[in-house]
N, C-alpha and C. Protein backbone atom coordinates (compact mmCIF):
# COMPACT_ATOMS: atom_id res chain seq x y z
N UNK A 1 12.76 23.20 21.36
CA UNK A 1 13.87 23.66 22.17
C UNK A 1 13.65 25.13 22.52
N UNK A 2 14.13 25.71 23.79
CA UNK A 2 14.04 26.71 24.32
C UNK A 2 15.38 27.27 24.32
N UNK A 3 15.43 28.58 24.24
CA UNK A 3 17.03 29.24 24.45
C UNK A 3 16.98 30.36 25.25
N UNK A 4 18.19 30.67 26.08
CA UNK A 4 18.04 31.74 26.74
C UNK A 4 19.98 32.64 26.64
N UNK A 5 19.59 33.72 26.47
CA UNK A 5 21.44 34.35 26.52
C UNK A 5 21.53 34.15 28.15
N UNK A 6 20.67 34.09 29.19
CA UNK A 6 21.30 34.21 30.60
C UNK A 6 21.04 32.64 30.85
N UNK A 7 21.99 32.38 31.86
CA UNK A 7 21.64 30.73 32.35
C UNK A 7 20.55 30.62 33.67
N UNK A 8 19.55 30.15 33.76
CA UNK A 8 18.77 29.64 34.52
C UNK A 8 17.69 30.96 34.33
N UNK A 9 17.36 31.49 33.07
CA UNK A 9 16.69 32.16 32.95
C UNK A 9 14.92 32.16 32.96
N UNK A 10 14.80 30.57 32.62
CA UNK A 10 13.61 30.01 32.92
C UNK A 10 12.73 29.75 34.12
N UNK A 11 11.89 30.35 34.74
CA UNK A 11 11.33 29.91 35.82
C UNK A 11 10.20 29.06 35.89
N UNK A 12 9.22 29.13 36.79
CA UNK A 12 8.23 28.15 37.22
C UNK A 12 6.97 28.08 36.23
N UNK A 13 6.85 29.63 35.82
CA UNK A 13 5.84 29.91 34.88
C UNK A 13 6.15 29.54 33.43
N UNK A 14 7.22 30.04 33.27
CA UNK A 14 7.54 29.71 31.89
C UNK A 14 8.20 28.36 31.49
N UNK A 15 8.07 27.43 32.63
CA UNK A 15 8.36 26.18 32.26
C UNK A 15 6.96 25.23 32.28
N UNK A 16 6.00 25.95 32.83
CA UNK A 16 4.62 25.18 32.81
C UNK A 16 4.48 25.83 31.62
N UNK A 17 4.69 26.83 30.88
CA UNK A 17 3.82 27.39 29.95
C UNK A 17 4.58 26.37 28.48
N UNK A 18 5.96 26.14 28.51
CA UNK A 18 6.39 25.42 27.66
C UNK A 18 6.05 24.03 28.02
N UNK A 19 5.92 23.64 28.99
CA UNK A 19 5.16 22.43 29.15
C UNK A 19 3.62 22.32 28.33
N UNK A 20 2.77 23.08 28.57
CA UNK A 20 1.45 22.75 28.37
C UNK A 20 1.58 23.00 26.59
N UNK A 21 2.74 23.87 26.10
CA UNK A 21 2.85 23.77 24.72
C UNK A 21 3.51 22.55 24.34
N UNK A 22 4.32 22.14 25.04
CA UNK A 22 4.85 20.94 24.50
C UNK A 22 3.70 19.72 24.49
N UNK A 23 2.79 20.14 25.69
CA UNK A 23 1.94 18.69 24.97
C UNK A 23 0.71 19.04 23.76
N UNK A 24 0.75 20.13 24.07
CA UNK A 24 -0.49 20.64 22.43
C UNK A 24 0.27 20.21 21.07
N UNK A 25 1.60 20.75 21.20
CA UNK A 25 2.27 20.15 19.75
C UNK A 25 2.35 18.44 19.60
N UNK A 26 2.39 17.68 21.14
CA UNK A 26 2.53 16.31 21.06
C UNK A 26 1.26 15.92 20.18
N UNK A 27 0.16 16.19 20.97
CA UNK A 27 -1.34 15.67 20.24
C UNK A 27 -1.53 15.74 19.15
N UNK A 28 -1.27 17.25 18.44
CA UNK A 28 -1.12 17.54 17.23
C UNK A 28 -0.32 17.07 15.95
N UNK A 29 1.10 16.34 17.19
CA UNK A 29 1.82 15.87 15.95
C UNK A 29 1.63 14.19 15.67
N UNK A 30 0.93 13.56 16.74
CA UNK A 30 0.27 12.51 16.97
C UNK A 30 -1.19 12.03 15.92
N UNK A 31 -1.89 13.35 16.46
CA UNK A 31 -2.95 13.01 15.41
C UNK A 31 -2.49 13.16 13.74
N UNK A 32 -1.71 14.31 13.26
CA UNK A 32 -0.88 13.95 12.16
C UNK A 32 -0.64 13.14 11.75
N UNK A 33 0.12 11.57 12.07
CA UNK A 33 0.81 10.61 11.88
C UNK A 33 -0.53 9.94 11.80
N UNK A 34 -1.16 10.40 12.71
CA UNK A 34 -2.57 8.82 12.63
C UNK A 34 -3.00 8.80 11.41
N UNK A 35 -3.47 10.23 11.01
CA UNK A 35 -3.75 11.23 9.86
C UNK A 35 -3.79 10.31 8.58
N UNK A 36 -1.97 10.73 8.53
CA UNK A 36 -0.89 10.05 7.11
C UNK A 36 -1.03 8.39 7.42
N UNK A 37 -0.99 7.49 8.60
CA UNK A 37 -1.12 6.38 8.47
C UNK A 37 -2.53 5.94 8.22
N UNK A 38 -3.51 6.47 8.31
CA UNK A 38 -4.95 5.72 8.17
C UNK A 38 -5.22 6.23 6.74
N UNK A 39 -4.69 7.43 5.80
CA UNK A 39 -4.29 7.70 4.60
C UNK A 39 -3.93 6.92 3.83
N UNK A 40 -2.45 6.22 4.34
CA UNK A 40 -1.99 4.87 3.46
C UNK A 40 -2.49 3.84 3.90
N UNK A 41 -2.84 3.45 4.88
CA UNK A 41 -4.30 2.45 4.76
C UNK A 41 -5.11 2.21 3.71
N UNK A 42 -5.73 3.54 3.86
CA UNK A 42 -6.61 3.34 2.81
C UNK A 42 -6.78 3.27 1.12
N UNK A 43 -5.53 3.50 1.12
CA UNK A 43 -4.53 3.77 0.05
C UNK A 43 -4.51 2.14 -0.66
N UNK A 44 -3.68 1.53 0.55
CA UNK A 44 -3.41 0.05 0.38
C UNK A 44 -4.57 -0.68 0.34
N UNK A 45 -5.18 -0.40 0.55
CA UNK A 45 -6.72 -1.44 0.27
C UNK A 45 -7.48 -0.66 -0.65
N UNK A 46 -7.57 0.22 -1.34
CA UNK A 46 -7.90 0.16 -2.70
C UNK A 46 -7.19 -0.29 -3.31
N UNK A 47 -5.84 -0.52 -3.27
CA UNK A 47 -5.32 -0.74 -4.39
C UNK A 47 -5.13 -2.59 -4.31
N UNK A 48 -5.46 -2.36 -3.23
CA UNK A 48 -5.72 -4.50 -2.90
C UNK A 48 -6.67 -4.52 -3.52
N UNK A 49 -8.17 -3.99 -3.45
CA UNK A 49 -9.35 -3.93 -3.89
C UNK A 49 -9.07 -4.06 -5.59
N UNK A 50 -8.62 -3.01 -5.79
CA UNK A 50 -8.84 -2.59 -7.84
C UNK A 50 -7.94 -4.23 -8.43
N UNK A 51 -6.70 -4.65 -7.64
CA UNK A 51 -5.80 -5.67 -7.96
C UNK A 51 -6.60 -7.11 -7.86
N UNK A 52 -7.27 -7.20 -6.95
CA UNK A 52 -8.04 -7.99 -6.78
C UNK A 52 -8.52 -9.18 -8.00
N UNK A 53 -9.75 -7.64 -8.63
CA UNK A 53 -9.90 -8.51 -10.06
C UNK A 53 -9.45 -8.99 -10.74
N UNK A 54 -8.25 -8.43 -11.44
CA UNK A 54 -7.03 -8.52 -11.99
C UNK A 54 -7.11 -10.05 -11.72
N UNK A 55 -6.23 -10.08 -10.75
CA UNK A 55 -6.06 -11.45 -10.29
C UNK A 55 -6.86 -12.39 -9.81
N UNK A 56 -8.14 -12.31 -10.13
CA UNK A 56 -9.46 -12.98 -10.47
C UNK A 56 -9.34 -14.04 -11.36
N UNK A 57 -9.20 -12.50 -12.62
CA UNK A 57 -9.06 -12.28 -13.92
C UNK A 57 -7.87 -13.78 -14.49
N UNK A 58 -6.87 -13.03 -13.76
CA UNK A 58 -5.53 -13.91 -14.33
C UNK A 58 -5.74 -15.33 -13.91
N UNK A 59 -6.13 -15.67 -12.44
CA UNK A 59 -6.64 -16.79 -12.28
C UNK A 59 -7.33 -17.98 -13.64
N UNK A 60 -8.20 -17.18 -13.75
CA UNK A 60 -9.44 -17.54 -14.95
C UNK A 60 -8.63 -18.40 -16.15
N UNK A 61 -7.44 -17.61 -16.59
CA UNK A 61 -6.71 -17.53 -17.72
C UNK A 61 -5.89 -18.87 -17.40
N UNK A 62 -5.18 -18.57 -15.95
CA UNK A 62 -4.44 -19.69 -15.89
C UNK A 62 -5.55 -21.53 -15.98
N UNK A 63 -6.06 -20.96 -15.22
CA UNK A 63 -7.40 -22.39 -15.53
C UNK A 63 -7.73 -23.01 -16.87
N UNK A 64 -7.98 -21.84 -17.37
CA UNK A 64 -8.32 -22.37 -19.13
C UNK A 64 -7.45 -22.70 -19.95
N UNK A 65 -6.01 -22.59 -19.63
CA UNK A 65 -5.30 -22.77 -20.15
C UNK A 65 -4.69 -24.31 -19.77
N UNK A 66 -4.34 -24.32 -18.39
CA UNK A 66 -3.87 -25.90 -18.26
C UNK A 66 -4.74 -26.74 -17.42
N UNK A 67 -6.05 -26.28 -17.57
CA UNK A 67 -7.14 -27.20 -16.27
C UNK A 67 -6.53 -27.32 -14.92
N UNK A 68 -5.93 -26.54 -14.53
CA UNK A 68 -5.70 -26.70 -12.74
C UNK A 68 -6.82 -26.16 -12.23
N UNK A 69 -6.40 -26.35 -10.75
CA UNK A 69 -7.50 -25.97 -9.64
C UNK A 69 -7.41 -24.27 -9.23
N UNK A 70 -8.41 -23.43 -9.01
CA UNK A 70 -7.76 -22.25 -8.56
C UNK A 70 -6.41 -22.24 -7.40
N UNK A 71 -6.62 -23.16 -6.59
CA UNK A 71 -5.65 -22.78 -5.66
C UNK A 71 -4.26 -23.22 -6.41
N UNK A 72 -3.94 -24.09 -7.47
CA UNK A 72 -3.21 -24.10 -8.10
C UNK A 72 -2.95 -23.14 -9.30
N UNK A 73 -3.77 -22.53 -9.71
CA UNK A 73 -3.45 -21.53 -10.30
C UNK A 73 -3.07 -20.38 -9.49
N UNK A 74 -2.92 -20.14 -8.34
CA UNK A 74 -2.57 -18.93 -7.79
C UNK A 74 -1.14 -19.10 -7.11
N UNK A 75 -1.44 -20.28 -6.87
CA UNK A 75 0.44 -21.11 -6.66
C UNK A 75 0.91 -20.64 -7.71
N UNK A 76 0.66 -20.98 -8.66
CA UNK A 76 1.37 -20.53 -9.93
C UNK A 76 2.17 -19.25 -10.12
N UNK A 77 0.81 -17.97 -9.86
CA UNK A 77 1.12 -17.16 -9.80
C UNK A 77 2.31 -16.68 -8.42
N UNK A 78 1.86 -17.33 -7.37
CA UNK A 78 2.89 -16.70 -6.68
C UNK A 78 4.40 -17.27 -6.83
N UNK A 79 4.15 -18.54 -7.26
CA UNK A 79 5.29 -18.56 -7.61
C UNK A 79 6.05 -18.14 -8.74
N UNK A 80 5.57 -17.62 -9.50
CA UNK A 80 6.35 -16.57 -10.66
C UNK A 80 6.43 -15.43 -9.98
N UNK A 81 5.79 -14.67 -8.64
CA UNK A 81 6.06 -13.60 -8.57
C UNK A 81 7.47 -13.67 -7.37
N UNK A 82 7.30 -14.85 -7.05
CA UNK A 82 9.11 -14.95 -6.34
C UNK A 82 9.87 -15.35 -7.00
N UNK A 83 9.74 -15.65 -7.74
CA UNK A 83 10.61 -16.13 -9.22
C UNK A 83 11.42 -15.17 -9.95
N UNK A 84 10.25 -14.06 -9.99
CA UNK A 84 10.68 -12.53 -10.75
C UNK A 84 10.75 -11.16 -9.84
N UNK A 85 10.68 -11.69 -8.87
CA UNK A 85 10.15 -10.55 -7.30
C UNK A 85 9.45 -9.27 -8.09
N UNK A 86 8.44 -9.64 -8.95
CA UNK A 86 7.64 -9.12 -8.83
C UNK A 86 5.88 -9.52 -8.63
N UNK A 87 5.35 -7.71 -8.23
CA UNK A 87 4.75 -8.19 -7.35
C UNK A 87 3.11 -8.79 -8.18
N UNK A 88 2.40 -9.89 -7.77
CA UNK A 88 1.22 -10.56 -8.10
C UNK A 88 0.67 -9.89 -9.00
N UNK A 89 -0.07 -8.43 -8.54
CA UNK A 89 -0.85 -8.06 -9.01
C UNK A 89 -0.26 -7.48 -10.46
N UNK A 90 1.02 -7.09 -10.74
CA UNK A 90 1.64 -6.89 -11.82
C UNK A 90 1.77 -8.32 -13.03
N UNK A 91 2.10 -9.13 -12.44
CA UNK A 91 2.05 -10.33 -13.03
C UNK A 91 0.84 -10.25 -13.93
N UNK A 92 0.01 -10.38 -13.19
CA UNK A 92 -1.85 -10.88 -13.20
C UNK A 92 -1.97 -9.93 -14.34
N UNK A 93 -1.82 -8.53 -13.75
CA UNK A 93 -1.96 -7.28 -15.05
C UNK A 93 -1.52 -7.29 -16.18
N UNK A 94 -0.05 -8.09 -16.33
CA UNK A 94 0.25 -8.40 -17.80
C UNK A 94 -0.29 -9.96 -18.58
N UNK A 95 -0.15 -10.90 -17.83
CA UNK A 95 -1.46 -11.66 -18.10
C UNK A 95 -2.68 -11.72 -18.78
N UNK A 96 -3.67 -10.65 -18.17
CA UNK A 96 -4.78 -10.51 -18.18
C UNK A 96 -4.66 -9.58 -19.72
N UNK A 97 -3.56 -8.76 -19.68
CA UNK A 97 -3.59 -7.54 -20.56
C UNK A 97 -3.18 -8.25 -22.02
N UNK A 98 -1.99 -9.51 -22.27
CA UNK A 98 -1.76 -10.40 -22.97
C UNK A 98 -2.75 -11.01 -23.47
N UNK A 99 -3.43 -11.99 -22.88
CA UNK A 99 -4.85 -12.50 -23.14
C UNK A 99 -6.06 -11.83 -23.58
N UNK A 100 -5.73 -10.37 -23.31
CA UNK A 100 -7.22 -10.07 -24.06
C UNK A 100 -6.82 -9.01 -24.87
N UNK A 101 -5.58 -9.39 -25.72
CA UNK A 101 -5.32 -8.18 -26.62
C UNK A 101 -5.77 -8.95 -28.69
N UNK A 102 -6.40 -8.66 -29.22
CA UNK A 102 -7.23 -9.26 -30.05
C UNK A 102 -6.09 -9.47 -31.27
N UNK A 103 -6.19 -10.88 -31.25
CA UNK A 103 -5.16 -11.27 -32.67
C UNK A 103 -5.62 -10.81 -34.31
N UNK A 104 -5.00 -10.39 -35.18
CA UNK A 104 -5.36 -9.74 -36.38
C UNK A 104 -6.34 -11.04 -37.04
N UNK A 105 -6.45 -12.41 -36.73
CA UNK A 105 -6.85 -13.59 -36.94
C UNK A 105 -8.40 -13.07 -36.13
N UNK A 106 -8.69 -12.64 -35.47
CA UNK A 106 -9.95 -12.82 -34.57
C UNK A 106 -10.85 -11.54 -35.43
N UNK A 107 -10.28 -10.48 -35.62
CA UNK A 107 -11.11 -9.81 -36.17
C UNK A 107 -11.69 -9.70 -37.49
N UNK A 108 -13.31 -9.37 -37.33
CA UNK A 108 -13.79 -9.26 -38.82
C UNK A 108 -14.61 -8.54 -39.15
């Protein structure tokens, strides 16, 4: 925004000159946003990536445990994670973290 104490104080020059600034700040605030969005992009697919295994992992567990098929074991999982609205990869993580925590029976 521009201000002036007199009215129509703006002329021809100084409205191209706030023009050509108004589009330098556009680009600038444009490429910004691309910036922060290709940021959490990449954000979100590591963390798809690292979850991934996890839920490899949890897969595995569910298999050995009641002989289903993977794609039934991941039914599984998703359906506990609408069950509990939470999300898969949390599931999978306590799962995985349950299953491989060593019973006082296993060690020697």
């Amino acid at each position: 925004n521009m201000y002036s104490r007199e009215l129509d104080s703006f002329g021809t020059s100084e409205v191209a000159a706030a023009t050509r600034f108004a589009t330098q700040a556009a680009v600038v605030l444009f490429n910004a946003q691309s910036y922060n969005a290709a940021v959490e992009l990449s954000e979100q697919l590591r963390a798809a990536i690292d979850s991934r295994e996890t839920i490899d992992l949890s897969r595995g567990i569910i298999i050995a445990n009641t002989r289903c098929t993977p794609d039934e074991a991941f039914r599984l999982l998703v359906e506990q994670s609408q069950h509990t609205n939470t999300k898969i990869r949390d599931i999978a993580a306590r799962l995985v973290a349950t299953a491989t925590r060593r019973h006082p029976e296993d060690s020697s």
